[in-house]
PDB file of N, CA and C in Angstrom:
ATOM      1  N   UNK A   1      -2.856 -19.285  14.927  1.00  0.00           N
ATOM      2  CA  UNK A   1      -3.942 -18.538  15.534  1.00  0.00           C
ATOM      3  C   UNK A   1      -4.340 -17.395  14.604  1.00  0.00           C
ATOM      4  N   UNK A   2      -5.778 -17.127  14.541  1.00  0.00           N
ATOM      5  CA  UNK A   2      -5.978 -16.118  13.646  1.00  0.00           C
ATOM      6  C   UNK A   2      -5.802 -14.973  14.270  1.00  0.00           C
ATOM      7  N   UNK A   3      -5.630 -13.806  13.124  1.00  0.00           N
ATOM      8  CA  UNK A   3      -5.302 -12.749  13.800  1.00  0.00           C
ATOM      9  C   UNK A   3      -6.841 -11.581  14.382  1.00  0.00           C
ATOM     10  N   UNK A   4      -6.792 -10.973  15.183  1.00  0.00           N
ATOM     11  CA  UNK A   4      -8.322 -10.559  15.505  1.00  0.00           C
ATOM     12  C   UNK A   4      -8.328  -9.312  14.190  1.00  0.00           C
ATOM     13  N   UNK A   5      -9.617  -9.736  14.115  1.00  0.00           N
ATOM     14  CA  UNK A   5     -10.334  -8.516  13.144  1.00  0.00           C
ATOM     15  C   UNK A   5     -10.713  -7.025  14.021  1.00  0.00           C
ATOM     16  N   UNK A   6     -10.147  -6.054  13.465  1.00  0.00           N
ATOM     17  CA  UNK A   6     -10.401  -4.651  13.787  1.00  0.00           C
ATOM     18  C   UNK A   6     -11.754  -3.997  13.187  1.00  0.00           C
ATOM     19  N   UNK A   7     -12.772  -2.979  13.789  1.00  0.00           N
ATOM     20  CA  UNK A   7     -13.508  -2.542  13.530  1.00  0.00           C
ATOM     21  C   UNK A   7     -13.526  -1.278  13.697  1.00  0.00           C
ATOM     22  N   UNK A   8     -13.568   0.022  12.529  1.00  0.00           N
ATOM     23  CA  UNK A   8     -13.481   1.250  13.029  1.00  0.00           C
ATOM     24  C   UNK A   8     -14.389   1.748  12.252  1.00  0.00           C
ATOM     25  N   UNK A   9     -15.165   2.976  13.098  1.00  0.00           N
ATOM     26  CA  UNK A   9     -15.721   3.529  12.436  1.00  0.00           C
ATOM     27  C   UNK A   9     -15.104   4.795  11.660  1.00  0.00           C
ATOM     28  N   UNK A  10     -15.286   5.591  10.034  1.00  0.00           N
ATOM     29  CA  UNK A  10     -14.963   6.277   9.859  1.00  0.00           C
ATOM     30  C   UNK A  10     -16.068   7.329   9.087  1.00  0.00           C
ATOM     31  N   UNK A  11     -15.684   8.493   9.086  1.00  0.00           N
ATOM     32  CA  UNK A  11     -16.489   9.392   8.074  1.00  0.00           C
ATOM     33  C   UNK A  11     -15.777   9.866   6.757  1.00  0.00           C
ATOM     34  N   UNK A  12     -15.963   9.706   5.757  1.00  0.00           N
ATOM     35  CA  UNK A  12     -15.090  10.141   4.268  1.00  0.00           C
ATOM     36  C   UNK A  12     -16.068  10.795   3.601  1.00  0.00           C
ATOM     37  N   UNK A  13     -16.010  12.242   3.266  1.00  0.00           N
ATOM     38  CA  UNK A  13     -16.740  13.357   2.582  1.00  0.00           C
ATOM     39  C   UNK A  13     -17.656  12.787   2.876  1.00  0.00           C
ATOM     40  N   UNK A  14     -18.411  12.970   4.111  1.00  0.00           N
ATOM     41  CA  UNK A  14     -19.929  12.842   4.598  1.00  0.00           C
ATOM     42  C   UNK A  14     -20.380  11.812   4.329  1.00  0.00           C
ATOM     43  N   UNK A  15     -19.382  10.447   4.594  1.00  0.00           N
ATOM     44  CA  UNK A  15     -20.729   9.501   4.608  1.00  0.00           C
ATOM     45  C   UNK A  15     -20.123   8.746   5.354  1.00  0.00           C
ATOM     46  N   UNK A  16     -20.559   7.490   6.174  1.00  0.00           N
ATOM     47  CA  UNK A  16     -20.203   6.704   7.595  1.00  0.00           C
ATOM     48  C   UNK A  16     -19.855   5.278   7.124  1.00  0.00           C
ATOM     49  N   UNK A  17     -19.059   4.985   6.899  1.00  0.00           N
ATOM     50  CA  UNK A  17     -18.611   3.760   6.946  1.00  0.00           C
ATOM     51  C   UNK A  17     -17.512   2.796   8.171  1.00  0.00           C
ATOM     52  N   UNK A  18     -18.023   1.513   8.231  1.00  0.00           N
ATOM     53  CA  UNK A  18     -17.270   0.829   9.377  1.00  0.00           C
ATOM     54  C   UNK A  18     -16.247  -0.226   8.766  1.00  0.00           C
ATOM     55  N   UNK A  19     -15.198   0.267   8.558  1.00  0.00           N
ATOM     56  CA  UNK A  19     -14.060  -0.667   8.193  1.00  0.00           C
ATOM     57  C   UNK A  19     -13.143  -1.622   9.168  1.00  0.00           C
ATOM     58  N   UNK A  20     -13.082  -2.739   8.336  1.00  0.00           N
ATOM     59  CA  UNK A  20     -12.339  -4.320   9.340  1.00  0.00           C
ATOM     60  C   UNK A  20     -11.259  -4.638   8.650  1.00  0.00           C
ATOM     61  N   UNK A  21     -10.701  -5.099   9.255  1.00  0.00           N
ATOM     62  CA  UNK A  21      -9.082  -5.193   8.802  1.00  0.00           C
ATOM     63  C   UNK A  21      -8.438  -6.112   9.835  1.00  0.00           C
ATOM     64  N   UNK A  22      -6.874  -6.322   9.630  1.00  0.00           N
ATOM     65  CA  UNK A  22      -6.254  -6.786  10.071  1.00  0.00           C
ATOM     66  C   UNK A  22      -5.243  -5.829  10.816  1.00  0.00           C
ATOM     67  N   UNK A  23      -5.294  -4.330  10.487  1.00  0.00           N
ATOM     68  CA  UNK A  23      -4.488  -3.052  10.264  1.00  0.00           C
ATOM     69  C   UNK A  23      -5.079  -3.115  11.683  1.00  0.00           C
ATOM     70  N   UNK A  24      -4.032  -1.850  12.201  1.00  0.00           N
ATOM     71  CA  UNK A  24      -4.497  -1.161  13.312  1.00  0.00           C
ATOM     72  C   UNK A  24      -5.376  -0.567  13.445  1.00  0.00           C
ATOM     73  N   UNK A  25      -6.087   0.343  14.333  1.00  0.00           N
ATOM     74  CA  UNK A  25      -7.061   1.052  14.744  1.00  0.00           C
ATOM     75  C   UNK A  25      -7.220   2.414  13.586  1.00  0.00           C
ATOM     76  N   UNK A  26      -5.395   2.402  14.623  1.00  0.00           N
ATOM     77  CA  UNK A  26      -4.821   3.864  13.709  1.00  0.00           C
ATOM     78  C   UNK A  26      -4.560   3.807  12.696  1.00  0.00           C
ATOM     79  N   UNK A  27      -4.019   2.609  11.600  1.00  0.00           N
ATOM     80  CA  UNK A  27      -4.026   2.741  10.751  1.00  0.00           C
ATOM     81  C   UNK A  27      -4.880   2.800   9.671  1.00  0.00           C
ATOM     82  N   UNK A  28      -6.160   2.530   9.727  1.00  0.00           N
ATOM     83  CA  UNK A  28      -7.536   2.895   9.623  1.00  0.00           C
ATOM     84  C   UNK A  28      -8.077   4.115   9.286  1.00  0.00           C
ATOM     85  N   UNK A  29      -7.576   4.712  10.493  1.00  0.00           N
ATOM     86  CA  UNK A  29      -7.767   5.978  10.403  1.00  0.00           C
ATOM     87  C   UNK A  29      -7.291   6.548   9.336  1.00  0.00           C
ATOM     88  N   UNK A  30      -5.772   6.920   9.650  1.00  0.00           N
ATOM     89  CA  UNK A  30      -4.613   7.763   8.948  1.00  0.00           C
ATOM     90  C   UNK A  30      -5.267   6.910   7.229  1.00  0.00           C
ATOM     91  N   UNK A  31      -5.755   6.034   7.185  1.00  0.00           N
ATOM     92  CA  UNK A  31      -6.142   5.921   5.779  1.00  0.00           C
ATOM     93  C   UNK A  31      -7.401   6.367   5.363  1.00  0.00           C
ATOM     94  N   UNK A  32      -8.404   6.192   6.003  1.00  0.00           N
ATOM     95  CA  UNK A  32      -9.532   6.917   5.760  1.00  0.00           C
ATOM     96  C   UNK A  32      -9.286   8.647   6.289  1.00  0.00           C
ATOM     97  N   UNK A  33      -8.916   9.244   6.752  1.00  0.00           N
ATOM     98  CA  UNK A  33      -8.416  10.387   6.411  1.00  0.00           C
ATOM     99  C   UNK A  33      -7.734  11.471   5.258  1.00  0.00           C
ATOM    100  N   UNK A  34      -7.171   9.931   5.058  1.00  0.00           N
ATOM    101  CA  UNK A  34      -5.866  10.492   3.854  1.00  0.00           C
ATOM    102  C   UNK A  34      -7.010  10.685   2.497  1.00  0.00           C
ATOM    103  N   UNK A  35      -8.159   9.431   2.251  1.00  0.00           N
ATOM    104  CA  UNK A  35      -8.777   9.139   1.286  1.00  0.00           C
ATOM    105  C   UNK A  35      -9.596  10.735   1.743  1.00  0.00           C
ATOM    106  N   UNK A  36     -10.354  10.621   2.377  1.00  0.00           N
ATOM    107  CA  UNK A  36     -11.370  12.127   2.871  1.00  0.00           C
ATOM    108  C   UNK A  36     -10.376  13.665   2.129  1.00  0.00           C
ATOM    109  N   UNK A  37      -9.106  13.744   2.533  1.00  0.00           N
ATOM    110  CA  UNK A  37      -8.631  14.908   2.756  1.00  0.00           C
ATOM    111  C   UNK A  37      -8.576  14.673   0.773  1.00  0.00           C
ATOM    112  N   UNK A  38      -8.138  13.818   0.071  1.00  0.00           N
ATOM    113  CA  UNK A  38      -8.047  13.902  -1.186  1.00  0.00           C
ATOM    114  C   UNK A  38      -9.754  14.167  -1.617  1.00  0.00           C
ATOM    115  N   UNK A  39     -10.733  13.790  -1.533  1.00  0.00           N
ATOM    116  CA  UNK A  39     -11.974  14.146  -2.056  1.00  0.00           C
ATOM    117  C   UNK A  39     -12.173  15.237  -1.782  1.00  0.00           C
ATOM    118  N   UNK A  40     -11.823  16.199  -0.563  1.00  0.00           N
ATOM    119  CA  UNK A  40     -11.927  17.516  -0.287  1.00  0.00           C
ATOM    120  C   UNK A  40     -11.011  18.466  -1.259  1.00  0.00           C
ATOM    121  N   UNK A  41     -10.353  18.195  -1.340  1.00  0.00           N
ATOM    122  CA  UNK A  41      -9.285  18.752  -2.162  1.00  0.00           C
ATOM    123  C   UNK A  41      -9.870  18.751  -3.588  1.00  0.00           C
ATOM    124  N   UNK A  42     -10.365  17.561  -4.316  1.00  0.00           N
ATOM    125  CA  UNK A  42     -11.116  17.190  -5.326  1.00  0.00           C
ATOM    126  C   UNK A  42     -11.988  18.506  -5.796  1.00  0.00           C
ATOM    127  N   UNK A  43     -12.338  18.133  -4.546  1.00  0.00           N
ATOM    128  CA  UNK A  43     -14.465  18.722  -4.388  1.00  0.00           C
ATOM    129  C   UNK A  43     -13.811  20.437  -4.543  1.00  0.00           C
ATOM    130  N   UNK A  44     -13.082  20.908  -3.735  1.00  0.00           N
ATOM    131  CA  UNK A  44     -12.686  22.535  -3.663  1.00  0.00           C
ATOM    132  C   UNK A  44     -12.399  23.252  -5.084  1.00  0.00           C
ATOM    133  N   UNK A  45     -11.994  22.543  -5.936  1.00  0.00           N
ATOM    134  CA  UNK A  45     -11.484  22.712  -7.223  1.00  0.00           C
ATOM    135  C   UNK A  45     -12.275  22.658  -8.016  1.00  0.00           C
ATOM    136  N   UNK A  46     -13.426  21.684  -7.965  1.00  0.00           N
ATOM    137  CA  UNK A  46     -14.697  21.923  -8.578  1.00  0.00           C
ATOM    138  C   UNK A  46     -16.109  21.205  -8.294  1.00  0.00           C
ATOM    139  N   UNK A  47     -16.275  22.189  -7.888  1.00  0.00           N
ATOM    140  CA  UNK A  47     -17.946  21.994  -7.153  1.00  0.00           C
ATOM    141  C   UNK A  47     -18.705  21.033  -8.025  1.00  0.00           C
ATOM    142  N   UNK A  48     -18.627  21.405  -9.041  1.00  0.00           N
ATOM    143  CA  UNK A  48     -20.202  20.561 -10.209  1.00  0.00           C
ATOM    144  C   UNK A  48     -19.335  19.155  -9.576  1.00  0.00           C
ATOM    145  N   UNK A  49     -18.507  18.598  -9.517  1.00  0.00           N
ATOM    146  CA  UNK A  49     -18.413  17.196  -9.296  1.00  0.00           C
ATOM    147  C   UNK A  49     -19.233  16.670  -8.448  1.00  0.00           C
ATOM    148  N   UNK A  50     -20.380  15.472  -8.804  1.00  0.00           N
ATOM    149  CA  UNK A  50     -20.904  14.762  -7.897  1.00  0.00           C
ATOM    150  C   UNK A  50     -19.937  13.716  -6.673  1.00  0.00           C
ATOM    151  N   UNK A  51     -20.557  13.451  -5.268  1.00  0.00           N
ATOM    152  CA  UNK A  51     -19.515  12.357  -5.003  1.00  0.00           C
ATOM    153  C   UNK A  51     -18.879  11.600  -5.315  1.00  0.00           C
ATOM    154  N   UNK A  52     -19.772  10.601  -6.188  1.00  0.00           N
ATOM    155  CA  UNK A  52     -19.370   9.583  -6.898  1.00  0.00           C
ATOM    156  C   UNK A  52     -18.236  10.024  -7.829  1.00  0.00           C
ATOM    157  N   UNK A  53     -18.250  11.056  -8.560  1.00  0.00           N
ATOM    158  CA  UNK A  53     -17.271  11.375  -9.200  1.00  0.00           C
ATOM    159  C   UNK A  53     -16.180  11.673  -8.772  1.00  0.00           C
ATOM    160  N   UNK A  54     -15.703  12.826  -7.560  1.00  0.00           N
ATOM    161  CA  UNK A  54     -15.150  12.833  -6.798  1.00  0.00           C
ATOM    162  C   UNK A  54     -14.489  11.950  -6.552  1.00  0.00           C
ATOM    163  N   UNK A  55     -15.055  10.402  -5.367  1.00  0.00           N
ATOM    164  CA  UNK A  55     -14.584   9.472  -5.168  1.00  0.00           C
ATOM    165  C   UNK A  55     -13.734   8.826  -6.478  1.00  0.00           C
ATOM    166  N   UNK A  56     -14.312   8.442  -7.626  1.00  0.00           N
ATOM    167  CA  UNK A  56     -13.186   7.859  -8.870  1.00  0.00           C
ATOM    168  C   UNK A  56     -12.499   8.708  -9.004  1.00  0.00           C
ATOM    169  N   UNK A  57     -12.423  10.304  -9.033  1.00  0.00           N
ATOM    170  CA  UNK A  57     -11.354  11.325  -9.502  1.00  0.00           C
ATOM    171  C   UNK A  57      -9.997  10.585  -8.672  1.00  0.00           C
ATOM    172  N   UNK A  58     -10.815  11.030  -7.004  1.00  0.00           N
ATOM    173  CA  UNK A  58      -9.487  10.258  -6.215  1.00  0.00           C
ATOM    174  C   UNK A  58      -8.916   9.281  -6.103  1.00  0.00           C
ATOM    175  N   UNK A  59      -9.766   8.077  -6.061  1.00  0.00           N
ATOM    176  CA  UNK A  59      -8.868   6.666  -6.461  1.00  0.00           C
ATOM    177  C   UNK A  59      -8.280   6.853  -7.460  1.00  0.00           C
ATOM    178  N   UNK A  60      -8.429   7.423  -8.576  1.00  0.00           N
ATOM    179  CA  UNK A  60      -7.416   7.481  -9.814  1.00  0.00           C
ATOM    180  C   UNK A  60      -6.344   8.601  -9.338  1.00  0.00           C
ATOM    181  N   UNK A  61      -6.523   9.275  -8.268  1.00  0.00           N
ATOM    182  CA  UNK A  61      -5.279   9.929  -8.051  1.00  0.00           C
ATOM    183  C   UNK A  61      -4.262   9.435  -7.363  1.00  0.00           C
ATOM    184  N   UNK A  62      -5.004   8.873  -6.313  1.00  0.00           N
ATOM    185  CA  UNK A  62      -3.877   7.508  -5.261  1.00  0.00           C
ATOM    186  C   UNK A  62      -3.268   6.478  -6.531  1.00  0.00           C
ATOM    187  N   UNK A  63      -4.202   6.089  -6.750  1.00  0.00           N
ATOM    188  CA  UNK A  63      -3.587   5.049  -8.157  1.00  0.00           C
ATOM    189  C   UNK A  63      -2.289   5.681  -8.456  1.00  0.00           C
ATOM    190  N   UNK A  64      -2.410   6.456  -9.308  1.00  0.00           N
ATOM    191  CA  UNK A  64      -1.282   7.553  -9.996  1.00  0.00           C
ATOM    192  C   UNK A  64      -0.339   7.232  -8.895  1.00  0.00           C
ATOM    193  N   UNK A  65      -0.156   7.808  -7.698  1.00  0.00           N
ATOM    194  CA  UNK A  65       0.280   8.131  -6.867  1.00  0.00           C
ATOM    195  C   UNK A  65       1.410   6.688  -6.859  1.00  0.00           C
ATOM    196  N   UNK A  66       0.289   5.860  -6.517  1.00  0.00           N
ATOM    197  CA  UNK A  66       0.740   3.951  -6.090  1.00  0.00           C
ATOM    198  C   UNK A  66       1.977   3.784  -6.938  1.00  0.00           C
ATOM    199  N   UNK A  67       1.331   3.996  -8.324  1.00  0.00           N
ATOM    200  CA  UNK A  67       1.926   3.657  -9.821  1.00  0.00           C
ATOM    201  C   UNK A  67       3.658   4.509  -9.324  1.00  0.00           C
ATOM    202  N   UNK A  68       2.997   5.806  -9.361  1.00  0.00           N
ATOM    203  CA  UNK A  68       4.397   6.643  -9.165  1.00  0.00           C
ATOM    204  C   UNK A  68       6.134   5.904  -8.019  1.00  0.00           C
ATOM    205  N   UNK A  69       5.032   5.419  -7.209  1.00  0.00           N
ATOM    206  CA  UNK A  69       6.115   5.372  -5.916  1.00  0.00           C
ATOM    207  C   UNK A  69       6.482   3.929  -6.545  1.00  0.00           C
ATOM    208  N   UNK A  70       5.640   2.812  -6.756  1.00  0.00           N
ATOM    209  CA  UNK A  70       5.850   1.505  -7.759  1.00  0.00           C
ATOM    210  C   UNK A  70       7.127   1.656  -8.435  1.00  0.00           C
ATOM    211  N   UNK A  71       7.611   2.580  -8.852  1.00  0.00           N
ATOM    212  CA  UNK A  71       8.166   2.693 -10.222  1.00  0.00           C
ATOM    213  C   UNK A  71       9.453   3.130  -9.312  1.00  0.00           C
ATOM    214  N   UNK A  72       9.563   4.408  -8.570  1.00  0.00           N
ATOM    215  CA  UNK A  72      10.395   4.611  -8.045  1.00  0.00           C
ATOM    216  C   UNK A  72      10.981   3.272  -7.138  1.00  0.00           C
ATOM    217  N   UNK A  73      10.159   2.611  -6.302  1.00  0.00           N
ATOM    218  CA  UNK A  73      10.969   1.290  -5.743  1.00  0.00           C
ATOM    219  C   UNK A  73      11.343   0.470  -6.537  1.00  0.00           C
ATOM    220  N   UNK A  74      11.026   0.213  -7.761  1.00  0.00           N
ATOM    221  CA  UNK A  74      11.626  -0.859  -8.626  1.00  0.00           C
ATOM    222  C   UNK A  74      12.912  -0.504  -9.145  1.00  0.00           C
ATOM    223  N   UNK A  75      13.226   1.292  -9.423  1.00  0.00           N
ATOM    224  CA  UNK A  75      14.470   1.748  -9.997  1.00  0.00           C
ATOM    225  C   UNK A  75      15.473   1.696  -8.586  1.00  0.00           C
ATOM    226  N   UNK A  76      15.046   1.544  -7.502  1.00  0.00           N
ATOM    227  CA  UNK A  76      15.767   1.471  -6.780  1.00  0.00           C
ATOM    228  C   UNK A  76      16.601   0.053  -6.345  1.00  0.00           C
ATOM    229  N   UNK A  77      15.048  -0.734  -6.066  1.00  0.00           N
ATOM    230  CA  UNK A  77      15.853  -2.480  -6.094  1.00  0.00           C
ATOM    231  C   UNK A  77      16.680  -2.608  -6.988  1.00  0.00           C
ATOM    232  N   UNK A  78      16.408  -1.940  -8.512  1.00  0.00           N
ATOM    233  CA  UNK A  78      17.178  -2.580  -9.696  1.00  0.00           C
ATOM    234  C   UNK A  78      18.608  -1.757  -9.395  1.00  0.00           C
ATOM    235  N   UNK A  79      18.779  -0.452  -8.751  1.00  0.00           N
ATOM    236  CA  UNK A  79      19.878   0.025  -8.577  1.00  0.00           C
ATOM    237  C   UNK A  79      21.036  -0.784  -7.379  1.00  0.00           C
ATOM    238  N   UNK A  80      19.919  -1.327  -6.522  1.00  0.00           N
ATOM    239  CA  UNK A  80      20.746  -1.995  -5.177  1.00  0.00           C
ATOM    240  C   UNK A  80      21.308  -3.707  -5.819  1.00  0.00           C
ATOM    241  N   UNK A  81      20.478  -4.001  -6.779  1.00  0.00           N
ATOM    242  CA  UNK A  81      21.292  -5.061  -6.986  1.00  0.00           C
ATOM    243  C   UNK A  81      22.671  -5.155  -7.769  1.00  0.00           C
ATOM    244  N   UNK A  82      22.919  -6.099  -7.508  1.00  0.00           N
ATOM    245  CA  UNK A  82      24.213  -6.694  -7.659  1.00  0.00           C
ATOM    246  C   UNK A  82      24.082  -6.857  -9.247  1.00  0.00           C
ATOM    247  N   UNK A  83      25.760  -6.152  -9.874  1.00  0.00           N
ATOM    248  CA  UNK A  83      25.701  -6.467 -11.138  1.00  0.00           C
ATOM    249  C   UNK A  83      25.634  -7.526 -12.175  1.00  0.00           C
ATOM    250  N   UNK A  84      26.167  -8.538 -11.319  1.00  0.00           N
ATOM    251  CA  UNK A  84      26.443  -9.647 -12.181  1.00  0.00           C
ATOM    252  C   UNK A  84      24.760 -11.194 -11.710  1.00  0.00           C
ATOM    253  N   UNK A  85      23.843 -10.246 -11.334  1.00  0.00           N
ATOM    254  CA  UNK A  85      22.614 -10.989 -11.446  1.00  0.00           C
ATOM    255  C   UNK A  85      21.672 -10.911 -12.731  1.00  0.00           C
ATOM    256  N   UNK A  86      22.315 -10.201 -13.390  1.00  0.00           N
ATOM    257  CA  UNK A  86      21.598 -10.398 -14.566  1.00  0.00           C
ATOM    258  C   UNK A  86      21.876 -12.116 -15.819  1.00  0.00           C
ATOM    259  N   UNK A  87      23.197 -12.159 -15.703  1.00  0.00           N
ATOM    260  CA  UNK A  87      23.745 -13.295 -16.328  1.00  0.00           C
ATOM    261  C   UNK A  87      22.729 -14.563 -15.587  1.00  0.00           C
ATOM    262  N   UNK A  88      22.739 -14.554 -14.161  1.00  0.00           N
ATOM    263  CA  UNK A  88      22.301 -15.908 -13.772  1.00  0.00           C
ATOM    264  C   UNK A  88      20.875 -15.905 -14.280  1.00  0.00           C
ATOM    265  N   UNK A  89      20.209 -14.642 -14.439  1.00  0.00           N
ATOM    266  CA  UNK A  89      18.893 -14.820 -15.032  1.00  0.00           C
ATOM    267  C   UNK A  89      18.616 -15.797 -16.476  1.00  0.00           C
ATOM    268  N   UNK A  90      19.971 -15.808 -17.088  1.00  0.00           N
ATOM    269  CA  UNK A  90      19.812 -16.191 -18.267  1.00  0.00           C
ATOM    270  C   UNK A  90      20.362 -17.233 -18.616  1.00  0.00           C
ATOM    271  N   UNK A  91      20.531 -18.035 -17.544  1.00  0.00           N
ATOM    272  CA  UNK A  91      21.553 -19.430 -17.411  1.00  0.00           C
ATOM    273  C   UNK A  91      20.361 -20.344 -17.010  1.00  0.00           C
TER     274      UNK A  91
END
């Protein structure tokens, strides 16, 4: 059975968009929020930035962000595994 499609409306640094998903209502939100509160933050620091700019400043900051935590879960799996899985890699 498919799963139902969600529809929410949101606002991100003044402009209206309606996002669908598979996500919750709320989780929707808490993400278009999170994206808004980083362009504000952006924008406070320096005005001359157009939206558009803004908006790429911040995806390249979540990016960063992604990249960052990426890196940290991989040193971690690689810490939780088991020592002697490296040999079978190479058999």
């Amino acid at each position: 059975m498919a799963e139902e499609v969600i529809r929410v409306d949101v606002e991100i640094f003044g402009e209206y968009y309606t996002l669908k998903g598979n996500s919750s209502q709320e989780e929707m939100l808490a993400l278009a929020q999170y994206v808004n509160r980083k362009m504000i933050q952006l924008a406070t620091r320096n005005t001359r930035l157009s939206k558009a700019q803004t908006a790429v400043l911040a995806a390249l900051n979540i990016a960063d962000e992604l990249v960052k935590l990426q890196e940290k879960h991989d040193n971690l799996v690689r810490l939780l595994e088991p020592e002697g899985n490296d040999d079978k890699k190479d058999s």
